[in-house]
C-alpha atoms as a PDB file:
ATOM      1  CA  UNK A   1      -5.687   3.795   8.786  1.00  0.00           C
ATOM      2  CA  UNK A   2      -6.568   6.574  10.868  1.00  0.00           C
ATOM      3  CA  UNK A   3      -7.403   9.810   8.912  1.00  0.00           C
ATOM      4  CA  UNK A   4      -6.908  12.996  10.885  1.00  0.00           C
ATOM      5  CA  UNK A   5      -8.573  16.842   9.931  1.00  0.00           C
ATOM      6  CA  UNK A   6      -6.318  18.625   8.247  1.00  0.00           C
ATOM      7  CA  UNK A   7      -3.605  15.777   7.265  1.00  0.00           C
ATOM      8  CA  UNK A   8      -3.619  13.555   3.752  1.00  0.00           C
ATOM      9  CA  UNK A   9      -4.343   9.913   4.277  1.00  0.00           C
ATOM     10  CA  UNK A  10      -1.063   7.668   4.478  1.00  0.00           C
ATOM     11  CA  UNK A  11      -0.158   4.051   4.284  1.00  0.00           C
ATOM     12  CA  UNK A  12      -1.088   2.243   7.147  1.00  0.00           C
ATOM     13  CA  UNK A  13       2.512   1.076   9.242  1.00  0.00           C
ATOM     14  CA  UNK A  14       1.959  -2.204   8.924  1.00  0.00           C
ATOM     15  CA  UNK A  15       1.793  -1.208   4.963  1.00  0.00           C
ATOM     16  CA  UNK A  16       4.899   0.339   5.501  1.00  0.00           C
ATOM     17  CA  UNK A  17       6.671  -2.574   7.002  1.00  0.00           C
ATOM     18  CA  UNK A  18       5.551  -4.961   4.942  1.00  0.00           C
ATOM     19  CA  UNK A  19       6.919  -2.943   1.887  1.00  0.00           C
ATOM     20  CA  UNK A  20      10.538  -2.750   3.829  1.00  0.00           C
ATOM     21  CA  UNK A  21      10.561  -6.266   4.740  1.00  0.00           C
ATOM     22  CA  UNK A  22      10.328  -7.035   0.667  1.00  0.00           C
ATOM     23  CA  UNK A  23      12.362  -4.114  -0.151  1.00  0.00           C
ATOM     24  CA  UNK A  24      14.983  -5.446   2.190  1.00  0.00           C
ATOM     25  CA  UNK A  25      15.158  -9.024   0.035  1.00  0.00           C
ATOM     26  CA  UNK A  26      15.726  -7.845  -2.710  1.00  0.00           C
ATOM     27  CA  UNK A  27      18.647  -5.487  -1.903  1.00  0.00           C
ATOM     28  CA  UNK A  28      20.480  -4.332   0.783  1.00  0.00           C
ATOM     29  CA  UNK A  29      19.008  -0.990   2.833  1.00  0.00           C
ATOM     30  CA  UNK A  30      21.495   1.813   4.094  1.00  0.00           C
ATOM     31  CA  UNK A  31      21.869   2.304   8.024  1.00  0.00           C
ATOM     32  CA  UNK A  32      19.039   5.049   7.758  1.00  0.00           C
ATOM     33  CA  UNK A  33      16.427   3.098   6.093  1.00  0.00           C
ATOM     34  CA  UNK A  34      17.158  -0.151   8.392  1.00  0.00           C
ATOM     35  CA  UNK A  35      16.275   2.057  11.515  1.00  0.00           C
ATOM     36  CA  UNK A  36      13.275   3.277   9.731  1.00  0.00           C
ATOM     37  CA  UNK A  37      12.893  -0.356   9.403  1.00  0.00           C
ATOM     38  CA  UNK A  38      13.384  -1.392  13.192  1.00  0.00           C
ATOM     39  CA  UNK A  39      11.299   1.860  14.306  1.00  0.00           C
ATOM     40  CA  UNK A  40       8.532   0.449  12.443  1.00  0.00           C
ATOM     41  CA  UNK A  41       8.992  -2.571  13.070  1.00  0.00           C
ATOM     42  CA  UNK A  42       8.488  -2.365  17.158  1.00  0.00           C
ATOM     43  CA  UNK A  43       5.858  -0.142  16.605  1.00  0.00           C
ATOM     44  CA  UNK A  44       3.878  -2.676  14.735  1.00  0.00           C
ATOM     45  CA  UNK A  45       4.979  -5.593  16.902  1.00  0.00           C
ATOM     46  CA  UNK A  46       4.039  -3.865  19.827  1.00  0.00           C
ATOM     47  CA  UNK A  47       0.571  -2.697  18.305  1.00  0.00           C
ATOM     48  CA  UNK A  48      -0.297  -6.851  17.286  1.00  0.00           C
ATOM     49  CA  UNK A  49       0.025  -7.380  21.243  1.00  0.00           C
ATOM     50  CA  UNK A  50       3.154  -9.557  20.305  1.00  0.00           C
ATOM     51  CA  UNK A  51       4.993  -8.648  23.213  1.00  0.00           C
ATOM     52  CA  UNK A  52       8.273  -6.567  23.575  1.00  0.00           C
ATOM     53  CA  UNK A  53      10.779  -6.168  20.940  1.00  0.00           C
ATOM     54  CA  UNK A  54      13.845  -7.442  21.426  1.00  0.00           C
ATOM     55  CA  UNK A  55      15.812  -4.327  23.467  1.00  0.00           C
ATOM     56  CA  UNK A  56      18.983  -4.837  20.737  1.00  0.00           C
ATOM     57  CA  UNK A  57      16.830  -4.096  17.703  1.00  0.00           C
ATOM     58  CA  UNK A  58      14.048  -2.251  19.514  1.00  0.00           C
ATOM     59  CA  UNK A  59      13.786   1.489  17.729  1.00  0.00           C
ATOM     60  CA  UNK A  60      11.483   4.158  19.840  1.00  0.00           C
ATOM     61  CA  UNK A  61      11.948   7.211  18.291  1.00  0.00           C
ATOM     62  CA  UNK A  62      13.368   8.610  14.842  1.00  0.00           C
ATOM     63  CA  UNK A  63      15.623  11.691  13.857  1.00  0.00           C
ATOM     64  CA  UNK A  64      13.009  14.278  12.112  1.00  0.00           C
ATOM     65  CA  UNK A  65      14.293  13.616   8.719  1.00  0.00           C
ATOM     66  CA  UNK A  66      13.665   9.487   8.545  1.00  0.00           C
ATOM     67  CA  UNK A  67      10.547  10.548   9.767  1.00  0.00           C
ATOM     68  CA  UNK A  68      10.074  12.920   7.197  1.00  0.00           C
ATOM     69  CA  UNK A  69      11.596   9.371   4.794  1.00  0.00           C
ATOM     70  CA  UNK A  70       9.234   7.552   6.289  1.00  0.00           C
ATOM     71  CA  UNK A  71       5.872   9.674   5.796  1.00  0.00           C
ATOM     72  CA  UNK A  72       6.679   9.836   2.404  1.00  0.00           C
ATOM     73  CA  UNK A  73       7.100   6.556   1.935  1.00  0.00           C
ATOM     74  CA  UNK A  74       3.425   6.055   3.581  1.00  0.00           C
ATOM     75  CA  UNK A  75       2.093   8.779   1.144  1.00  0.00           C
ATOM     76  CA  UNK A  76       3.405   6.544  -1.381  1.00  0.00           C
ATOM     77  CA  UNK A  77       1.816   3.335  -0.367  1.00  0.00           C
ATOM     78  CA  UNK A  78      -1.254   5.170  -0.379  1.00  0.00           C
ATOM     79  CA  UNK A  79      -1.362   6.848  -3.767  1.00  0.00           C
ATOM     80  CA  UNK A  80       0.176   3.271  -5.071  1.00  0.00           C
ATOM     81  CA  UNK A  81      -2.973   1.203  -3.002  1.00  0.00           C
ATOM     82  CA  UNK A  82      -5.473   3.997  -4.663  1.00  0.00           C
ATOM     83  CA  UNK A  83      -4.099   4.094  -8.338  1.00  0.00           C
ATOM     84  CA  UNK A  84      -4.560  -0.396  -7.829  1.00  0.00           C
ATOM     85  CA  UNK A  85      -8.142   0.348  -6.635  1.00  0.00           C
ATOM     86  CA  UNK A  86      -9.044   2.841  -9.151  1.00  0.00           C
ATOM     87  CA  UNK A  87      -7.788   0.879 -12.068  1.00  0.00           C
ATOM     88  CA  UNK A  88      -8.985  -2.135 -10.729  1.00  0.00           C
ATOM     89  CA  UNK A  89     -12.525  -1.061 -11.006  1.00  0.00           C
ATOM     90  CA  UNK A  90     -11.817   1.163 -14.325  1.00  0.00           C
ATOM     91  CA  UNK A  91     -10.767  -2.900 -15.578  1.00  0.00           C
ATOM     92  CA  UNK A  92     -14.047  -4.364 -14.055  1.00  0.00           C
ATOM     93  CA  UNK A  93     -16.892  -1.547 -15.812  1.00  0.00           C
ATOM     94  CA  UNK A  94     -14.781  -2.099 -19.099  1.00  0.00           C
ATOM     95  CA  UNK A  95     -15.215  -5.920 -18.619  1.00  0.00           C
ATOM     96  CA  UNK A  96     -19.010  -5.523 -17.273  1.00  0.00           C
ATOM     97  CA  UNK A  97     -19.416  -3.278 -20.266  1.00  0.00           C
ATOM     98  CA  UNK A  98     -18.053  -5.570 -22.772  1.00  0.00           C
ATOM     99  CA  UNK A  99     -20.326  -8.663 -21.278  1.00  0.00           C
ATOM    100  CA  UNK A 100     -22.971  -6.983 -21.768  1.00  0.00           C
ATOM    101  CA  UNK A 101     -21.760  -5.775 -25.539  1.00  0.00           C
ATOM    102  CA  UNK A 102     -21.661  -9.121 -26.179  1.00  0.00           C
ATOM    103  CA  UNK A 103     -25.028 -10.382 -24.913  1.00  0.00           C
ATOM    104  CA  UNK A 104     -26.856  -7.682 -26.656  1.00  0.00           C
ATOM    105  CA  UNK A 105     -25.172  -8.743 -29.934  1.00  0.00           C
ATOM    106  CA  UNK A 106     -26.023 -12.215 -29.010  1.00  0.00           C
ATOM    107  CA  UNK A 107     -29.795 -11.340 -28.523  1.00  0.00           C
ATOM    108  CA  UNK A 108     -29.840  -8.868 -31.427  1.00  0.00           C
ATOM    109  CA  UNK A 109     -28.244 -10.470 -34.601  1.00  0.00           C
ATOM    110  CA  UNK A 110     -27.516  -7.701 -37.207  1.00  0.00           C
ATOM    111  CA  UNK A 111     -30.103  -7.534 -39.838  1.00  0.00           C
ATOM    112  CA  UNK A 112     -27.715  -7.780 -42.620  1.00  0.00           C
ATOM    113  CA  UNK A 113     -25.198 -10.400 -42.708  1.00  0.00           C
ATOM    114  CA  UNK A 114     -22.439  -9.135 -45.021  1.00  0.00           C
END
């Protein structure tokens, strides 16, 4: 992910395809969303040196509002991808924490055993 001055960090594309790919599995997309699709599709093909995109599905350029669809859905990825990290770690201090709980009783039996 390239962050630029000025501009709030995003999904990565390849994020972004991935999560249509799945999203298109499970139910069908609309005309707007499958050229979001396609657009980012070539772009990422292209970008993995996998050659040209076939010219019948091949997408170059996107009407300003499924761009505008399609930045949001990277600002989405992004905030999802962070919230996972944060509360991944928030899970792994609590489980440290309690480890260590737990030794410390272990090497410190309570004086009074009621």
């Amino acid at each position: 992910m390239r962050e630029l001055k000025g501009e709030e960090p995003t999904g990565t594309d390849a994020e972004a395809c991935a999560y249509l790919y799945t999203a298109a599995l499970t139910q069908p997309m609309d005309h707007d969303w499958s050229e979001i699709y396609l657009y980012i599709a070539t772009r990422v093909y292209s970008r993995w040196g996998k050659g040209e995109m076939p010219q019948d599905i091949k997408v170059e350029s996107l009407r300003d509002d499924r761009r505008a669809d399609l930045n949001r859905l990277k600002r989405w990825l992004y905030q999802q991808r962070t919230r996972a990290r944060i509360e991944r770690d928030r899970a792994e201090r609590r489980q440290k924490a309690d480890v260590a709980k737990a030794e410390l009783e272990v090497m410190q039996p309570s004086m009074f055993g009621f």
